[in-house]
C-alpha atoms as a PDB file:
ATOM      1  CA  UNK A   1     -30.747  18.302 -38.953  1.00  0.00           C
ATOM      2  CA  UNK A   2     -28.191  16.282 -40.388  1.00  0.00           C
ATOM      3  CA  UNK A   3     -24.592  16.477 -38.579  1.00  0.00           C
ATOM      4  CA  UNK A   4     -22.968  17.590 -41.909  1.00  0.00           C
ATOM      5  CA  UNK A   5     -25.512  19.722 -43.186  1.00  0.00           C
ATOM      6  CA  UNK A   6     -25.034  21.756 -39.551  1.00  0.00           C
ATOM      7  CA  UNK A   7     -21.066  21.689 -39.874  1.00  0.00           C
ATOM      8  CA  UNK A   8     -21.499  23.442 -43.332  1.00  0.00           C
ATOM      9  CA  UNK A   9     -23.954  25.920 -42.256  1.00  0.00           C
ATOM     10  CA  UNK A  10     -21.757  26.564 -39.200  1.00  0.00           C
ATOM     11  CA  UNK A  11     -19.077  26.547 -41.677  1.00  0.00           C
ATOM     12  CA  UNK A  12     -20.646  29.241 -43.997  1.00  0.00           C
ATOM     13  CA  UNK A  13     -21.709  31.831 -41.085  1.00  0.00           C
ATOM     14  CA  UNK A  14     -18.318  31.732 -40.153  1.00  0.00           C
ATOM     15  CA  UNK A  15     -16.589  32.444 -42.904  1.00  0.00           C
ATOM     16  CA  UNK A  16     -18.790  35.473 -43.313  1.00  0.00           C
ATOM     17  CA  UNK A  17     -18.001  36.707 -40.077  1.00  0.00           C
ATOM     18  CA  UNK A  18     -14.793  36.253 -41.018  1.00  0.00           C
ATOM     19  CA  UNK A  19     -14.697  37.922 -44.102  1.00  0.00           C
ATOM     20  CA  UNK A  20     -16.741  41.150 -42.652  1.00  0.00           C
ATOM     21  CA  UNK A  21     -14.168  41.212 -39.484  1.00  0.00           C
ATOM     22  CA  UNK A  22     -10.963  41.088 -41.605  1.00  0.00           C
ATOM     23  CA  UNK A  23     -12.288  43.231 -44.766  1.00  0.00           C
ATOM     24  CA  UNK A  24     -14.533  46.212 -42.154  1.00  0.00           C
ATOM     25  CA  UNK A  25     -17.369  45.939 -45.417  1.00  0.00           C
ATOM     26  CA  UNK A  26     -20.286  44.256 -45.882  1.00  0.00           C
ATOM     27  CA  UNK A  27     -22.975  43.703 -48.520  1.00  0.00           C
ATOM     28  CA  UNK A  28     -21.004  43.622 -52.047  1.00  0.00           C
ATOM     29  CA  UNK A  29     -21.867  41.801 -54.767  1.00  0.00           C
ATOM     30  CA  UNK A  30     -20.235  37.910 -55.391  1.00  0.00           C
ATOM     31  CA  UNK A  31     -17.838  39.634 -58.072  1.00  0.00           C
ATOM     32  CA  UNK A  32     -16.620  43.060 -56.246  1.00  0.00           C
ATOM     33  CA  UNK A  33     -17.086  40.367 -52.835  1.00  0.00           C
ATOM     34  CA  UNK A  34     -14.233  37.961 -54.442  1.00  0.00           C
ATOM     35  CA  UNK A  35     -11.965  41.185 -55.851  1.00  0.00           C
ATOM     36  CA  UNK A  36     -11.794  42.494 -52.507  1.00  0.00           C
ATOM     37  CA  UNK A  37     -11.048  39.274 -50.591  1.00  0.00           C
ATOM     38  CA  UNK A  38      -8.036  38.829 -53.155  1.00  0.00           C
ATOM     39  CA  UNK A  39      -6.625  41.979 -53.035  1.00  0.00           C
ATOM     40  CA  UNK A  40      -6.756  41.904 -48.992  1.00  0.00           C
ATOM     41  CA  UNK A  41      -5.810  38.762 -48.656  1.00  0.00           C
ATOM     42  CA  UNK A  42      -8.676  37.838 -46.631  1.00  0.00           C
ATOM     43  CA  UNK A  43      -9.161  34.637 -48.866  1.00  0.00           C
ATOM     44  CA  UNK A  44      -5.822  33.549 -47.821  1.00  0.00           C
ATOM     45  CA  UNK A  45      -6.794  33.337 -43.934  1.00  0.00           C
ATOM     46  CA  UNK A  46      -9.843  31.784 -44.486  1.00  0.00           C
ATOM     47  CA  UNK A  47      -8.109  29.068 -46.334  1.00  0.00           C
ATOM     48  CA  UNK A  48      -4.956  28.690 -44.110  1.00  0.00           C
ATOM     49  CA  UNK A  49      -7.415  28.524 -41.250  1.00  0.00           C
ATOM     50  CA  UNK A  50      -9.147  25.221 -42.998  1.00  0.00           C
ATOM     51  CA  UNK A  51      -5.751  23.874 -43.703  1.00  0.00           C
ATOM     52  CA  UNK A  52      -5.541  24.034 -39.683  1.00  0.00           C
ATOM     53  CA  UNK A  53      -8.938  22.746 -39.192  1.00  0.00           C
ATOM     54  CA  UNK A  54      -8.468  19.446 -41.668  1.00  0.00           C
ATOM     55  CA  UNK A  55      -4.991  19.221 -39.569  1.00  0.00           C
ATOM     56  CA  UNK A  56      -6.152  19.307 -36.141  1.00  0.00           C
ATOM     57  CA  UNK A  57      -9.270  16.555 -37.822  1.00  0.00           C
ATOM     58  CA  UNK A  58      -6.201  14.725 -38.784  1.00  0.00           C
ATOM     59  CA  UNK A  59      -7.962  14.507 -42.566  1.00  0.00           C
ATOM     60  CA  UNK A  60      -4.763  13.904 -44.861  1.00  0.00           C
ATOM     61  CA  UNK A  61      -7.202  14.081 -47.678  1.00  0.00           C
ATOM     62  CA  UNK A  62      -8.629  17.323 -46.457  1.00  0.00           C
ATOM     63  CA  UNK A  63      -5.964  18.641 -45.485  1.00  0.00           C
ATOM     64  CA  UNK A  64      -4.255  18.171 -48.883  1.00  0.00           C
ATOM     65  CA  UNK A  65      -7.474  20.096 -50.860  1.00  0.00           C
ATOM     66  CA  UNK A  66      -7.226  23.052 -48.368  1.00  0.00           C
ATOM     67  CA  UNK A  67      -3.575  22.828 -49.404  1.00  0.00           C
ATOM     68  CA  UNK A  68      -4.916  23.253 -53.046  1.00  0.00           C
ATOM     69  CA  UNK A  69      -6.958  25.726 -52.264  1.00  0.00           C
ATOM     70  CA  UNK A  70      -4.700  27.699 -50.471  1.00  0.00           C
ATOM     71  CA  UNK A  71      -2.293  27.733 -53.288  1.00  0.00           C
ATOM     72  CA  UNK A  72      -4.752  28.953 -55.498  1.00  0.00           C
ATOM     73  CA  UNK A  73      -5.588  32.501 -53.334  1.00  0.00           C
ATOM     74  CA  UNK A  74      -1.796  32.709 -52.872  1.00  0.00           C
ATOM     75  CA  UNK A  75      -1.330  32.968 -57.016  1.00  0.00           C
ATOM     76  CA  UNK A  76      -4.603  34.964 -56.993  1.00  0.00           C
ATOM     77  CA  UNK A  77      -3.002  37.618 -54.380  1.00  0.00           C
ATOM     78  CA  UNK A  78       0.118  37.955 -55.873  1.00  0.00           C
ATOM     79  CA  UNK A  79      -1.546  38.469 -59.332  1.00  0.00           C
ATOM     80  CA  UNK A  80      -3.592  41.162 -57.343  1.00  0.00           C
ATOM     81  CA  UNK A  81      -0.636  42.715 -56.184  1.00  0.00           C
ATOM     82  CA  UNK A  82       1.585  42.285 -59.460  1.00  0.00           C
ATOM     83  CA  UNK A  83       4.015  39.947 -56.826  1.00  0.00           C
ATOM     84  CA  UNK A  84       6.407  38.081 -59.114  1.00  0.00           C
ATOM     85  CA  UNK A  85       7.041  34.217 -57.494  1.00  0.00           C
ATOM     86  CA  UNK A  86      11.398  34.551 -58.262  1.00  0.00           C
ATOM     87  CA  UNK A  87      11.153  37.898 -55.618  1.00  0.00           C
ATOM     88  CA  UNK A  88       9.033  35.437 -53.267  1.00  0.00           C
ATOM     89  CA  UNK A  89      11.527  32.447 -53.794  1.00  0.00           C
ATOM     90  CA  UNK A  90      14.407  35.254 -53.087  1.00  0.00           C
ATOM     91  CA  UNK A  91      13.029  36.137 -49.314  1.00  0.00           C
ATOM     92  CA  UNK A  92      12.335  32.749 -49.135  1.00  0.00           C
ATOM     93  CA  UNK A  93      15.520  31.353 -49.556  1.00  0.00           C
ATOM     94  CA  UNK A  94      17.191  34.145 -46.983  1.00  0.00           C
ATOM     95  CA  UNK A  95      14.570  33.574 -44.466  1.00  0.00           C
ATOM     96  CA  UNK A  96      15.431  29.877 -44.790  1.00  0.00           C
ATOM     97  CA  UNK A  97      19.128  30.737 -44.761  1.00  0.00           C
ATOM     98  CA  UNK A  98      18.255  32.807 -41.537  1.00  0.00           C
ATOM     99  CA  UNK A  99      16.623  30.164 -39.806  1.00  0.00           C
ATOM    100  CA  UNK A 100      19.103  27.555 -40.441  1.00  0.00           C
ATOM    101  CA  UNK A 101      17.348  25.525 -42.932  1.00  0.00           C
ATOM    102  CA  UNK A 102      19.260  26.383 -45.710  1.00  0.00           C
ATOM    103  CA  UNK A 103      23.406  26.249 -46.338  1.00  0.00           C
ATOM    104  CA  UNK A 104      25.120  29.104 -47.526  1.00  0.00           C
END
């Protein structure tokens, strides 16, 4: 079987494992699937997790569409959640404060 043919396979069983270990359910549909992976935020750890992957590849390119992609779930969970982005920006700022990487 070819290499990358196996990588996506591996690739999809994993991310289902992943999905049924972070959301406890199993067996919806694609639609109710996708509704409850946004409002858990279980779509947001399997994306951050192939932002790591394409990092520790050392795939700029790769890592730059998992980028993409994570941005995506993170608009699609705070849409979910009715999370406006100027509260987000807000803690942002005073964790950044906090931390020492912002003045003021």
């Amino acid at each position: 079987m070819n290499e990358l043919i196996r990588a996506a396979i591996d690739r999809f069983r994993s991310s289902r494992r992943l999905r049924s270990q972070i959301l406890g359910i199993s067996g919806l549909t694609p639609r109710k699937d996708r509704a409850v992976e946004v409002a858990t935020g279980a779509r947001l750890v399997e994306e951050a997790l192939e932002v790591r992957d394409a990092v520790r590849r050392g795939d700029r390119e790769k890592v730059l569409e998992e980028l993409g992609d994570l941005l995506i779930e993170v608009e699609a969970f705070m849409t979910a959640h009715e999370i406006n982005l100027e509260d987000v920006r807000r803690f942002q700022s005073r964790k950044q404060r906090e931390l020492g990487q912002l003045e003021g």
